[in-house]
PDB file of N, CA and C in Angstrom:
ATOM      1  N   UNK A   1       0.852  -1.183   0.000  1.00  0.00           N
ATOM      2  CA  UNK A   1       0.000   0.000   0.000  1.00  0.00           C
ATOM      3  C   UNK A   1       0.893   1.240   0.000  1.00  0.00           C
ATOM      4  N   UNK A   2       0.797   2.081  -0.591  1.00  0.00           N
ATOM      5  CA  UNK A   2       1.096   3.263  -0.896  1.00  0.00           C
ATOM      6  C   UNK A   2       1.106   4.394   0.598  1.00  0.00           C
ATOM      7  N   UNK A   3       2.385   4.871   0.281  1.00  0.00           N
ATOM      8  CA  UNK A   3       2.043   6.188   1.898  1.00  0.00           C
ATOM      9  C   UNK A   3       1.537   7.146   1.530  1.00  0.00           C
ATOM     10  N   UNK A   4       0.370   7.464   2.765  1.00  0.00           N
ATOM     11  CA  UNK A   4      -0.043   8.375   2.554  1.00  0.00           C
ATOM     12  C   UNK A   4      -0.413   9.981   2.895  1.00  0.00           C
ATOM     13  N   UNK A   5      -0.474  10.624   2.571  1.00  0.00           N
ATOM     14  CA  UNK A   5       0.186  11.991   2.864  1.00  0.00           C
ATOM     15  C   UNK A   5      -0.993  12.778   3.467  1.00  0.00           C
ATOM     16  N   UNK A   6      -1.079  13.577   4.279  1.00  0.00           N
ATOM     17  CA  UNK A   6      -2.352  14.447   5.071  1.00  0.00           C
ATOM     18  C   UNK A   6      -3.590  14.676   4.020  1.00  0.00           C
ATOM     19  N   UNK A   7      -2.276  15.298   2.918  1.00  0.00           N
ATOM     20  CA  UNK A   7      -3.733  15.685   1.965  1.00  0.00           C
ATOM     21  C   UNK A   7      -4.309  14.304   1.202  1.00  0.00           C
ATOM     22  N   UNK A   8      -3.818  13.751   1.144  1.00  0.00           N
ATOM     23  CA  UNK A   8      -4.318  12.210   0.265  1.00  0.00           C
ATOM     24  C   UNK A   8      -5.023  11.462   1.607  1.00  0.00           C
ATOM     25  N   UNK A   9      -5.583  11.706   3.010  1.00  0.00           N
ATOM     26  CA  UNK A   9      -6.139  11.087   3.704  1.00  0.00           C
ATOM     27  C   UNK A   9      -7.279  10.942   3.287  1.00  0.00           C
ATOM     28  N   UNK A  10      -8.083   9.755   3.501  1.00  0.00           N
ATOM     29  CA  UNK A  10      -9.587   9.433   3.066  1.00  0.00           C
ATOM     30  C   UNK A  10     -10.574  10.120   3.518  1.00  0.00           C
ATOM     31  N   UNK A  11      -9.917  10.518   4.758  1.00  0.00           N
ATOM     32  CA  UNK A  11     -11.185  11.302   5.924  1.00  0.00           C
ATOM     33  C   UNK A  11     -11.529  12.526   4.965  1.00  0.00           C
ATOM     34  N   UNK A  12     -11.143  13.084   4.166  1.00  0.00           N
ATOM     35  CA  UNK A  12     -11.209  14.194   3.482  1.00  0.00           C
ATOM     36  C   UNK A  12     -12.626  13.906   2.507  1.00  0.00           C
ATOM     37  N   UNK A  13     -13.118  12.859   2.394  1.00  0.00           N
ATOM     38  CA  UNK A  13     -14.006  12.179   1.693  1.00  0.00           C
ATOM     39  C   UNK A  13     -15.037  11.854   2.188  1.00  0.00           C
ATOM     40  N   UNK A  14     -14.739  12.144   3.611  1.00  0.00           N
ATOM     41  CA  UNK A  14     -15.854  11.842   4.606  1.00  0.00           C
ATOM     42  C   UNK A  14     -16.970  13.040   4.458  1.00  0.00           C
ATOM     43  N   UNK A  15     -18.256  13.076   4.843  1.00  0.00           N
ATOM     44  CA  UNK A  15     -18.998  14.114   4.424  1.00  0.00           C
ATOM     45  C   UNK A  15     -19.595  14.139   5.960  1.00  0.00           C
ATOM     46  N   UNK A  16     -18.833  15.174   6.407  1.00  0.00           N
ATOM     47  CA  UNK A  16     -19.317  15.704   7.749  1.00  0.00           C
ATOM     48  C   UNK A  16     -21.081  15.889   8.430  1.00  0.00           C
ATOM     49  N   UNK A  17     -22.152  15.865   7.038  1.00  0.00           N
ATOM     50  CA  UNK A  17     -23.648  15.351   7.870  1.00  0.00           C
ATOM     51  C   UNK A  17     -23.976  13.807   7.929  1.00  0.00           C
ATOM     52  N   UNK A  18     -23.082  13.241   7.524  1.00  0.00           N
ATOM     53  CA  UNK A  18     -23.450  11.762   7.737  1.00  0.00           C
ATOM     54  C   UNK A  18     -22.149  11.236   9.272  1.00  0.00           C
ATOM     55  N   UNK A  19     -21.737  12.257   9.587  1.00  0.00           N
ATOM     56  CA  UNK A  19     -20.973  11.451  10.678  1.00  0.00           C
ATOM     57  C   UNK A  19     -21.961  11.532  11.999  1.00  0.00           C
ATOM     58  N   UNK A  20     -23.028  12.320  11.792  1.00  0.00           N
ATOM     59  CA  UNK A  20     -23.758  11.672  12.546  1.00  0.00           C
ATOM     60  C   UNK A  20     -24.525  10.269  12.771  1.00  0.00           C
ATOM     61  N   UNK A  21     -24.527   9.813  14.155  1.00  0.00           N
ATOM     62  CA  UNK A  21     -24.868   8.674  14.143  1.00  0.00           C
ATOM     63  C   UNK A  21     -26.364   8.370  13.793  1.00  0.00           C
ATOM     64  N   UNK A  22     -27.422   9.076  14.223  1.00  0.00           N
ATOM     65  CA  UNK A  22     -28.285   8.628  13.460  1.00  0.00           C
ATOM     66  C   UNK A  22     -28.921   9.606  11.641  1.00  0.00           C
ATOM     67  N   UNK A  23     -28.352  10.263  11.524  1.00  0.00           N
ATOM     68  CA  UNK A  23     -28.653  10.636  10.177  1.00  0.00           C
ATOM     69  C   UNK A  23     -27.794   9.206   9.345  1.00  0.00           C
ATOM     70  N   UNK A  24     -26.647   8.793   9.764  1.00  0.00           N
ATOM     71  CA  UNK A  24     -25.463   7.598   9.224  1.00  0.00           C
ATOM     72  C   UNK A  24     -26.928   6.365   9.009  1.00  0.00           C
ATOM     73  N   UNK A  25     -27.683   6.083  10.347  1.00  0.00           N
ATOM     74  CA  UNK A  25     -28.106   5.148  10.528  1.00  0.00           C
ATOM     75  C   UNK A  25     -29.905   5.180   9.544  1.00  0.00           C
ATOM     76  N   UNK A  26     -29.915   6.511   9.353  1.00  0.00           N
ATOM     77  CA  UNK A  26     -31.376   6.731   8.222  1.00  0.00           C
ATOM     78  C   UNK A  26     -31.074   6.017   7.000  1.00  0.00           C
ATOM     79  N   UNK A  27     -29.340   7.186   6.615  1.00  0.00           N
ATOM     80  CA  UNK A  27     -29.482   6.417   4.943  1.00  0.00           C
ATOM     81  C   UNK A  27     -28.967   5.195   5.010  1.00  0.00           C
ATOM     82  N   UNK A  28     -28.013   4.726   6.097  1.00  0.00           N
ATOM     83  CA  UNK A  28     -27.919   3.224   5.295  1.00  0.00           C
ATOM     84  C   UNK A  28     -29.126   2.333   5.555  1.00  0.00           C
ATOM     85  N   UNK A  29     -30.226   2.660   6.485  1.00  0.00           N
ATOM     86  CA  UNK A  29     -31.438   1.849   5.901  1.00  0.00           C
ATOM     87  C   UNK A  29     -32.288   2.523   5.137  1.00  0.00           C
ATOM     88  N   UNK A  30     -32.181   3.277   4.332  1.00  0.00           N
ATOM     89  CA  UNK A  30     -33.044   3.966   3.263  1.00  0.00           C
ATOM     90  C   UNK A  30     -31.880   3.560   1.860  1.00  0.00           C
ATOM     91  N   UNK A  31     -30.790   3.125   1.944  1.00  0.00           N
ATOM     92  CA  UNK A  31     -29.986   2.432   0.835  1.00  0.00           C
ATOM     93  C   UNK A  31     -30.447   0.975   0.878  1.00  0.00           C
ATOM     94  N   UNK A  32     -30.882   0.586   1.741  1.00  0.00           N
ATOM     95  CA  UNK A  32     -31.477  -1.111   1.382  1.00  0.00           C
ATOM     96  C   UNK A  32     -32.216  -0.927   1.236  1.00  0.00           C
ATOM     97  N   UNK A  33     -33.447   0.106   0.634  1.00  0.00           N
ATOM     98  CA  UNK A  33     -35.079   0.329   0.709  1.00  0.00           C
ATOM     99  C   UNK A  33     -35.085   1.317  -0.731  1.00  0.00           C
ATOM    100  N   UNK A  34     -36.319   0.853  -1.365  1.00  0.00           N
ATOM    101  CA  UNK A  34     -36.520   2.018  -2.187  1.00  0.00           C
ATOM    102  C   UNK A  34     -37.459   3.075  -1.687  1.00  0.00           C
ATOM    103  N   UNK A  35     -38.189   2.555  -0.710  1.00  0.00           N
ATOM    104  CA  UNK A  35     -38.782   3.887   0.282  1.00  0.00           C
ATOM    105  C   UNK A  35     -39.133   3.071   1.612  1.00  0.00           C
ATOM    106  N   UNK A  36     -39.384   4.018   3.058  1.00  0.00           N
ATOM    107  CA  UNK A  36     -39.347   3.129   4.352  1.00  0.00           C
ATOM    108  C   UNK A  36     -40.585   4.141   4.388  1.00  0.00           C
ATOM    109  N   UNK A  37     -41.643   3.693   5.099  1.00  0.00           N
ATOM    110  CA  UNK A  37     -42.366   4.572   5.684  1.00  0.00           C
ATOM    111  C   UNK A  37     -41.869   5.122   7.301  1.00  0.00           C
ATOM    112  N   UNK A  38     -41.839   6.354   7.572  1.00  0.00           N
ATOM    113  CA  UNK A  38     -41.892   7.358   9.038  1.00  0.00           C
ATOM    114  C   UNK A  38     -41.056   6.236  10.209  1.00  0.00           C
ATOM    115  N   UNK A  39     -42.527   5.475  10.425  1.00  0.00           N
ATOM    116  CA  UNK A  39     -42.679   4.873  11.613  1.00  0.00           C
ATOM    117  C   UNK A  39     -41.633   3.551  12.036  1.00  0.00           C
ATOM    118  N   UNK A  40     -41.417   2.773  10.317  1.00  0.00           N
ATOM    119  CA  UNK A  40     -40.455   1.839  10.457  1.00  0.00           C
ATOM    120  C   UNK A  40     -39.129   2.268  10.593  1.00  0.00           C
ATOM    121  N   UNK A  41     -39.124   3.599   9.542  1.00  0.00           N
ATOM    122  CA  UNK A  41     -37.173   3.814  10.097  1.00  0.00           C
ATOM    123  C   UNK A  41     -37.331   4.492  11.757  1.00  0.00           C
ATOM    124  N   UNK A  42     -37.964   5.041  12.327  1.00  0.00           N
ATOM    125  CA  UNK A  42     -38.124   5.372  13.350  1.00  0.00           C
ATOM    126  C   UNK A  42     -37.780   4.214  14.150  1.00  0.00           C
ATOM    127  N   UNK A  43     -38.618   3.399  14.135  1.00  0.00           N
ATOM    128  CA  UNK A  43     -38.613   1.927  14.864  1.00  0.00           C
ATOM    129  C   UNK A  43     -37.264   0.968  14.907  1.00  0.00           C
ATOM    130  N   UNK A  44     -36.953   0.983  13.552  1.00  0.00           N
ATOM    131  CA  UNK A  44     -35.661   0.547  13.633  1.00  0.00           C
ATOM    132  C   UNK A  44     -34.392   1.553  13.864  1.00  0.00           C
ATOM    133  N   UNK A  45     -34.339   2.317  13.910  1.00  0.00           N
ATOM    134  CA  UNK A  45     -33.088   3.735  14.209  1.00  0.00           C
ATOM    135  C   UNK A  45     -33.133   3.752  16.084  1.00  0.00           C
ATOM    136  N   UNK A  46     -34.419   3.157  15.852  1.00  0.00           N
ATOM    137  CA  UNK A  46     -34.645   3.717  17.336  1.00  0.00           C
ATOM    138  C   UNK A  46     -34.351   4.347  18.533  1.00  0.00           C
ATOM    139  N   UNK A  47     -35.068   5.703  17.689  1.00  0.00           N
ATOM    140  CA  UNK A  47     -35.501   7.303  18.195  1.00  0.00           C
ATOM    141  C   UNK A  47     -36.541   7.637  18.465  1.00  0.00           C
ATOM    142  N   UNK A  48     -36.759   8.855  18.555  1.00  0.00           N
ATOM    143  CA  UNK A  48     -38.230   9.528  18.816  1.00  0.00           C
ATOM    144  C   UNK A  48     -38.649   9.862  17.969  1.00  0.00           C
ATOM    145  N   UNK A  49     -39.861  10.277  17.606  1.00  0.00           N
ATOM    146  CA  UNK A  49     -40.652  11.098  16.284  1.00  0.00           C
ATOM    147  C   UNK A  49     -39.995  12.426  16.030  1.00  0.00           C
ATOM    148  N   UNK A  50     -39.722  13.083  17.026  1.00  0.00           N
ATOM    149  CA  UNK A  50     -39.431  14.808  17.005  1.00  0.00           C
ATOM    150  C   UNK A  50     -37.583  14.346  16.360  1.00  0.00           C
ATOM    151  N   UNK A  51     -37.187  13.391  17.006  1.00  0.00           N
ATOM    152  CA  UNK A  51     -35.440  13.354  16.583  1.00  0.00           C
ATOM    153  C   UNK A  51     -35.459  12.720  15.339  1.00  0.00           C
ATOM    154  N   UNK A  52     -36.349  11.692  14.703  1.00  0.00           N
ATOM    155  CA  UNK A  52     -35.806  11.706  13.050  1.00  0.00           C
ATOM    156  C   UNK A  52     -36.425  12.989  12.423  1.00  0.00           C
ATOM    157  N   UNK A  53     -37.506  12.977  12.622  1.00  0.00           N
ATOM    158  CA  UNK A  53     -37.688  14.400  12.086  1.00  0.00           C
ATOM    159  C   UNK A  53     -36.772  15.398  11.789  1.00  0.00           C
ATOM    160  N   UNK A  54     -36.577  15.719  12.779  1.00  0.00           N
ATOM    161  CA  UNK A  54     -35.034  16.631  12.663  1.00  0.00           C
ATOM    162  C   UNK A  54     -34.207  15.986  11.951  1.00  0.00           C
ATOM    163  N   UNK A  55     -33.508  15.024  11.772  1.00  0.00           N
ATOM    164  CA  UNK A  55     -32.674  14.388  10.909  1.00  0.00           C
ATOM    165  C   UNK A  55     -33.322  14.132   9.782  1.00  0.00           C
ATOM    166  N   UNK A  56     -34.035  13.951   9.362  1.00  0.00           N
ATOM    167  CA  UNK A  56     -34.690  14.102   8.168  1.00  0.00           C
ATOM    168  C   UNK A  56     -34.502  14.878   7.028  1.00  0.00           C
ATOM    169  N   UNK A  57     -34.896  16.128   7.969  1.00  0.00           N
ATOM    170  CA  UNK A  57     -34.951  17.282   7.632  1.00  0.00           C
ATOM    171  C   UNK A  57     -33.378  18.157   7.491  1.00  0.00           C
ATOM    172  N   UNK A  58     -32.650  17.712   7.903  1.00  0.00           N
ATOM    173  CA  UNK A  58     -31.320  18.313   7.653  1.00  0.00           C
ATOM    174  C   UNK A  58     -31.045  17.107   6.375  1.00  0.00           C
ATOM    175  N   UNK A  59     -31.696  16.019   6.183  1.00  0.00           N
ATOM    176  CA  UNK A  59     -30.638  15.373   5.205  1.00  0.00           C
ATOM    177  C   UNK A  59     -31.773  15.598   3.890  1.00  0.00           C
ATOM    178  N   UNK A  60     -33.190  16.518   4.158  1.00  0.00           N
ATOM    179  CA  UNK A  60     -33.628  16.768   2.736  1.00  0.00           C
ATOM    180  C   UNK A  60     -33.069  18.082   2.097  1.00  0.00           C
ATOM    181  N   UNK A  61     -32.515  18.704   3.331  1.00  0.00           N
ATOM    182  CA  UNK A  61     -32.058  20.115   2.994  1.00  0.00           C
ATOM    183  C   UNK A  61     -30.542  20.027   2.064  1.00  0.00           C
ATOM    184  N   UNK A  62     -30.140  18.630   2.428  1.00  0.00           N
ATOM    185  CA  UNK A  62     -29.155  18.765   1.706  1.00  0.00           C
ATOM    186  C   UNK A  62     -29.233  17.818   0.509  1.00  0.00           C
ATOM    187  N   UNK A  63     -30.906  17.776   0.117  1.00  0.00           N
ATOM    188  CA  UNK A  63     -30.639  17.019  -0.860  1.00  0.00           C
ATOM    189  C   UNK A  63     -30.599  15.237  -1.398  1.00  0.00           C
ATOM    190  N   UNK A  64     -30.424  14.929   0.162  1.00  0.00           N
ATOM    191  CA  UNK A  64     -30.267  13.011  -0.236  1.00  0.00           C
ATOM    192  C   UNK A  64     -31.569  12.574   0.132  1.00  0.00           C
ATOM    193  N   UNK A  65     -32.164  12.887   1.017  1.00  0.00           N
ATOM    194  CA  UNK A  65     -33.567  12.617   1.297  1.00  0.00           C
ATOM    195  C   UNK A  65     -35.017  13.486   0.917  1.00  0.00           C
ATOM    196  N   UNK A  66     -36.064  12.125   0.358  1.00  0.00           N
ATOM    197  CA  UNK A  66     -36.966  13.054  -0.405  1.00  0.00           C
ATOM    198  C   UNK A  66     -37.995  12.446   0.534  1.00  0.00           C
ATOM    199  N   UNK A  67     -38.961  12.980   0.954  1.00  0.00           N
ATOM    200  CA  UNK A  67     -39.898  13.191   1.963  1.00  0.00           C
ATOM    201  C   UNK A  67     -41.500  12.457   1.082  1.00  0.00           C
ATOM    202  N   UNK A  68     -42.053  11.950   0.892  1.00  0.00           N
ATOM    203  CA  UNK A  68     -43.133  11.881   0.523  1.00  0.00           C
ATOM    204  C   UNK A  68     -44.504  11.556   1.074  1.00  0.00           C
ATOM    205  N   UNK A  69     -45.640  12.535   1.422  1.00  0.00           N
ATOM    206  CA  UNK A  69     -46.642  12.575   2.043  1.00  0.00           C
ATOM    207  C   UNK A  69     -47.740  12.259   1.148  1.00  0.00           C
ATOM    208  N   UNK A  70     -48.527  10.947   2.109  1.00  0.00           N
ATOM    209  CA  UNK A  70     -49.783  10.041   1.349  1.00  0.00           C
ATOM    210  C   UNK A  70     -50.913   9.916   2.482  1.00  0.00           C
ATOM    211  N   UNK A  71     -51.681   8.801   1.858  1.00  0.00           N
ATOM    212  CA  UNK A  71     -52.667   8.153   2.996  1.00  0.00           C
ATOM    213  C   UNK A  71     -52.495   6.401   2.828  1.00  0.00           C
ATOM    214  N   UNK A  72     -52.767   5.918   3.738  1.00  0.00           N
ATOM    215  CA  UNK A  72     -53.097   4.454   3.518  1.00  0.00           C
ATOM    216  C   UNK A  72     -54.395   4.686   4.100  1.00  0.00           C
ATOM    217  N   UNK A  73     -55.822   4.181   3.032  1.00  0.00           N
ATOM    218  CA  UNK A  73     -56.602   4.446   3.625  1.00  0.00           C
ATOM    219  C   UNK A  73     -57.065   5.938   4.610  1.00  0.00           C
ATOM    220  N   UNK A  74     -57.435   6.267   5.555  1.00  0.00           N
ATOM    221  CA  UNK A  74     -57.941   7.323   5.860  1.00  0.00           C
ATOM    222  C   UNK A  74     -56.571   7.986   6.803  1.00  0.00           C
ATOM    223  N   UNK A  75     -55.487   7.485   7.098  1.00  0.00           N
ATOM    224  CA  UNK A  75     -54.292   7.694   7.976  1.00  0.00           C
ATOM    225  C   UNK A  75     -53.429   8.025   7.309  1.00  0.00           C
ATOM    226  N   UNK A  76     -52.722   9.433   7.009  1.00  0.00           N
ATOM    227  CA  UNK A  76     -51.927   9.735   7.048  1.00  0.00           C
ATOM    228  C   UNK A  76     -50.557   9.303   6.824  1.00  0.00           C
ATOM    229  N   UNK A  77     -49.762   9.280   5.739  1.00  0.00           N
ATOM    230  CA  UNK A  77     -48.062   8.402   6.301  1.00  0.00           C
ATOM    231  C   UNK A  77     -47.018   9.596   5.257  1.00  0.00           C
ATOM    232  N   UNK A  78     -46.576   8.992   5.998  1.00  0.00           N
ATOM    233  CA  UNK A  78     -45.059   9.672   5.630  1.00  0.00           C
ATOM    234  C   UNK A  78     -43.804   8.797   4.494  1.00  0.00           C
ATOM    235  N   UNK A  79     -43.316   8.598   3.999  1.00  0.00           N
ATOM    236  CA  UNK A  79     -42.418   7.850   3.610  1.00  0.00           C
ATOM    237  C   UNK A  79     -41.569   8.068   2.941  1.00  0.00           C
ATOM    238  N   UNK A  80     -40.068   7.953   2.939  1.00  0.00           N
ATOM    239  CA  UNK A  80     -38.894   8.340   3.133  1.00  0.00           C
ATOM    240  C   UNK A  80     -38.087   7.791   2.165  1.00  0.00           C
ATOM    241  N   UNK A  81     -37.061   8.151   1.311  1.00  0.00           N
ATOM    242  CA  UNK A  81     -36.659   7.530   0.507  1.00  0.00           C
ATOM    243  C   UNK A  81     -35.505   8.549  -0.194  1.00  0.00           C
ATOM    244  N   UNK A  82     -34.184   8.144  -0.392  1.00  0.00           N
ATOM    245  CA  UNK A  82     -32.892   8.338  -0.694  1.00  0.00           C
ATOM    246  C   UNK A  82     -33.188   8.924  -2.187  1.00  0.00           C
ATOM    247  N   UNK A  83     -32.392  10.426  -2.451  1.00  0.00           N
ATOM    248  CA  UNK A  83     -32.128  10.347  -3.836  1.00  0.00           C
ATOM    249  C   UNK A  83     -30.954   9.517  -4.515  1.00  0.00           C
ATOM    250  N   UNK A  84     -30.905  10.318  -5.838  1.00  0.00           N
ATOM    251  CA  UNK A  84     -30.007   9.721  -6.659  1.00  0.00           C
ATOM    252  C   UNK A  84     -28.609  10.072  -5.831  1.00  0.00           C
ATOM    253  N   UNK A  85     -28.455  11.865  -5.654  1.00  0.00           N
ATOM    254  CA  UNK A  85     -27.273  12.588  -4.611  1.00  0.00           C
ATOM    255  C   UNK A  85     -27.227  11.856  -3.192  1.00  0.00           C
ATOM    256  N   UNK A  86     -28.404  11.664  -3.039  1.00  0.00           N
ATOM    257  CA  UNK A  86     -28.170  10.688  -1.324  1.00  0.00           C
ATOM    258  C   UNK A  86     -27.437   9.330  -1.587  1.00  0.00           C
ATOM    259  N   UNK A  87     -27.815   8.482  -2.515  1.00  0.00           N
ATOM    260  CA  UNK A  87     -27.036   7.718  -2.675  1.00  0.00           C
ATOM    261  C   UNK A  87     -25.543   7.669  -3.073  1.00  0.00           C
ATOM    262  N   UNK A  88     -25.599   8.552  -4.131  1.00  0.00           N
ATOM    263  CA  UNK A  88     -23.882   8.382  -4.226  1.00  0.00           C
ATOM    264  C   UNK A  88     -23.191   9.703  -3.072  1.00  0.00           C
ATOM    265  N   UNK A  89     -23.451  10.269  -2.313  1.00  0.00           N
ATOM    266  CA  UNK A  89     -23.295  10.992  -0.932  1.00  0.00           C
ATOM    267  C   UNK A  89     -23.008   9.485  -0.052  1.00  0.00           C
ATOM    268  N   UNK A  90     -23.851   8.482   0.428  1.00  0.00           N
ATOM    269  CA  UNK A  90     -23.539   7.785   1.079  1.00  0.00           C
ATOM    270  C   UNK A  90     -22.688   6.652   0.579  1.00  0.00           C
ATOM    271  N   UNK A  91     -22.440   6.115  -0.802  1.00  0.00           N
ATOM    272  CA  UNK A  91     -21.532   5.464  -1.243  1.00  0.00           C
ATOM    273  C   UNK A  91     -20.245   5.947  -1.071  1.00  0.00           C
ATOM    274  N   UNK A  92     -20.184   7.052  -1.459  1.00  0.00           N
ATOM    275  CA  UNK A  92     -18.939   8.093  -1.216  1.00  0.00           C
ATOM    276  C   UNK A  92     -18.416   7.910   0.415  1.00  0.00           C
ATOM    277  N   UNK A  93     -19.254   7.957   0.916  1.00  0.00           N
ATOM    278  CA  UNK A  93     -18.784   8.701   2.652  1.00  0.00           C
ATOM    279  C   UNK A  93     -18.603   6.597   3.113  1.00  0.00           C
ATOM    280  N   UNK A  94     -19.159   5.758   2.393  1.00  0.00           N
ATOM    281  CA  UNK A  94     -18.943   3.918   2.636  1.00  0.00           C
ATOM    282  C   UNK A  94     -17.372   3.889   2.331  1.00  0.00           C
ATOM    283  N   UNK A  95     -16.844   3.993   1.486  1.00  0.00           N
ATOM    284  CA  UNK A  95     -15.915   4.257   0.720  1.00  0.00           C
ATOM    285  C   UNK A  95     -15.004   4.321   1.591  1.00  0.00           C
ATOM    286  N   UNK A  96     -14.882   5.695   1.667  1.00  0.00           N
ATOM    287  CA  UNK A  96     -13.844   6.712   2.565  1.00  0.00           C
ATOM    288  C   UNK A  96     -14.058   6.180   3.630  1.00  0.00           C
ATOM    289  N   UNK A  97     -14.966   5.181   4.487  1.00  0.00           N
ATOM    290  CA  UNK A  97     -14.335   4.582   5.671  1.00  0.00           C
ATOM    291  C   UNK A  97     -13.746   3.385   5.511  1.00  0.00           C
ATOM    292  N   UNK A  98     -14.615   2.904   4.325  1.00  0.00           N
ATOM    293  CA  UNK A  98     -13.241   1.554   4.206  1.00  0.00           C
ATOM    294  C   UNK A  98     -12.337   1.816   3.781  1.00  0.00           C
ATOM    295  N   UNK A  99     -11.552   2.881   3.030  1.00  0.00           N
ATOM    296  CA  UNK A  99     -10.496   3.159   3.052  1.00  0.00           C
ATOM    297  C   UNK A  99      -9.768   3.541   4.209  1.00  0.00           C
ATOM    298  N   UNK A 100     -10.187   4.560   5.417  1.00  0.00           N
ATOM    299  CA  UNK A 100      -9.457   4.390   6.206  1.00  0.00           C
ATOM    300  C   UNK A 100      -9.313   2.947   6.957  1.00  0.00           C
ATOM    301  N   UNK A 101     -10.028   2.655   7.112  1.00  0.00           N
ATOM    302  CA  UNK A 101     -10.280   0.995   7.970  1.00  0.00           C
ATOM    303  C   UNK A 101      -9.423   0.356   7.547  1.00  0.00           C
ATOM    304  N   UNK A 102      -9.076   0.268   6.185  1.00  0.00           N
ATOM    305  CA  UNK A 102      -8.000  -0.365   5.629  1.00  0.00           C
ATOM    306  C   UNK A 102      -6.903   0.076   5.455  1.00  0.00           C
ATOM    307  N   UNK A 103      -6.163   1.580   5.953  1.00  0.00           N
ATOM    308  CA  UNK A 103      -5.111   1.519   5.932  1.00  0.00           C
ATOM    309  C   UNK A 103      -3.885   0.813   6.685  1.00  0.00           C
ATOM    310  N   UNK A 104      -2.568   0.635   6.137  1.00  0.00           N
ATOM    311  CA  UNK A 104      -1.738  -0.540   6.729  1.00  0.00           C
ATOM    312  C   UNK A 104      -1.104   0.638   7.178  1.00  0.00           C
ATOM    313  N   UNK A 105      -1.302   1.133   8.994  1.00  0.00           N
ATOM    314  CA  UNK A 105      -0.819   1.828   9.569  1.00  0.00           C
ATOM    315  C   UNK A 105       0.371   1.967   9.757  1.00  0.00           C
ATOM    316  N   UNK A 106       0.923   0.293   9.972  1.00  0.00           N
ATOM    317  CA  UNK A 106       2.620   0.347  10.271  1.00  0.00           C
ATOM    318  C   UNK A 106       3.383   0.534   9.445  1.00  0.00           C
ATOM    319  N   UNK A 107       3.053   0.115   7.513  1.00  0.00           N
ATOM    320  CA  UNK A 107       3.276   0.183   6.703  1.00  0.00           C
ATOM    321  C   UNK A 107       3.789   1.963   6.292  1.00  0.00           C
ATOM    322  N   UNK A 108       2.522   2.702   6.533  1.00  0.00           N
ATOM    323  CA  UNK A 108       2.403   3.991   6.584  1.00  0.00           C
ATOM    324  C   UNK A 108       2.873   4.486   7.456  1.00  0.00           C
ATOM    325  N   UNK A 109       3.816   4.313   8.860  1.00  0.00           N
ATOM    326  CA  UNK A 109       4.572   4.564   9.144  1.00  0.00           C
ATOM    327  C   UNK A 109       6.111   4.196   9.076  1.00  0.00           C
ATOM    328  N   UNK A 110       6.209   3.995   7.662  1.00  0.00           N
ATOM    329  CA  UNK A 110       7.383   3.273   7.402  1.00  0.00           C
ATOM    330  C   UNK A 110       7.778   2.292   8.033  1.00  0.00           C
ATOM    331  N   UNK A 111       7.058   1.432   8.486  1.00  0.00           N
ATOM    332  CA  UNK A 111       7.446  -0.067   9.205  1.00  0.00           C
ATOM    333  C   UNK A 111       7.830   0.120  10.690  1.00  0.00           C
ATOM    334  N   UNK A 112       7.592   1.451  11.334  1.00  0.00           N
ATOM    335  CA  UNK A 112       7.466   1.427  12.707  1.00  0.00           C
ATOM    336  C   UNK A 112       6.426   1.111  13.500  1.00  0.00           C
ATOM    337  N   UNK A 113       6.548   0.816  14.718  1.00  0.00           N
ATOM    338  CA  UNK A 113       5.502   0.314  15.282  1.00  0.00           C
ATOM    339  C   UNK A 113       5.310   1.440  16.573  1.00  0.00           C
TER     340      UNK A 113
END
């Protein structure tokens, strides 16, 4: 593996609204989904109504998440679902941690330990 230099670090690739832990934890279950309704990513993130909300809402503002309001029957739903930018935003930011994860530290310190 190649050394690597401050500016060639991966973290640089990292996209600072997904290092949150649960906005991290919306899109990668809205990347296995072509849409989740409200209540299930809620359920599984497991948060409150008022805290995905808020996360939601910072990740439609930027674009990766598209919001879509329906009914089932006479009730109301919500349902949630990744753009095209949300997806390659979170492929991007997958990436850049397996790249750091995988760097050969000792290697990159010239074989010191």
């Amino acid at each position: 593996m190649a050394v690597r230099t401050a500016v060639s670090h991966p973290r640089h690739e990292l996209d600072d609204l997904l290092g949150h832990p649960v906005r991290f934890s919306i899109m990668a279950l809205l990347a296995a989904a072509t849409k989740a309704e409200f209540g299930f990513v809620r359920d599984h993130v497991e948060v409150s109504d008022s805290v995905l909300s808020k996360q939601v809402s910072a990740l439609e503002q930027a674009g990766y998440v598209k919001v879509h309001k329906g009914f089932v029957g006479k009730w109301p739903r919500t349902w949630l679902s990744l753009t095209k930018n949300g997806r390659r935003a979170f492929a991007r930011h997958l990436a850049a941690l397996r790249d750091i994860a995988s760097i050969d530290w000792v290697e990159a310190a010239g074989g010191q330990r």
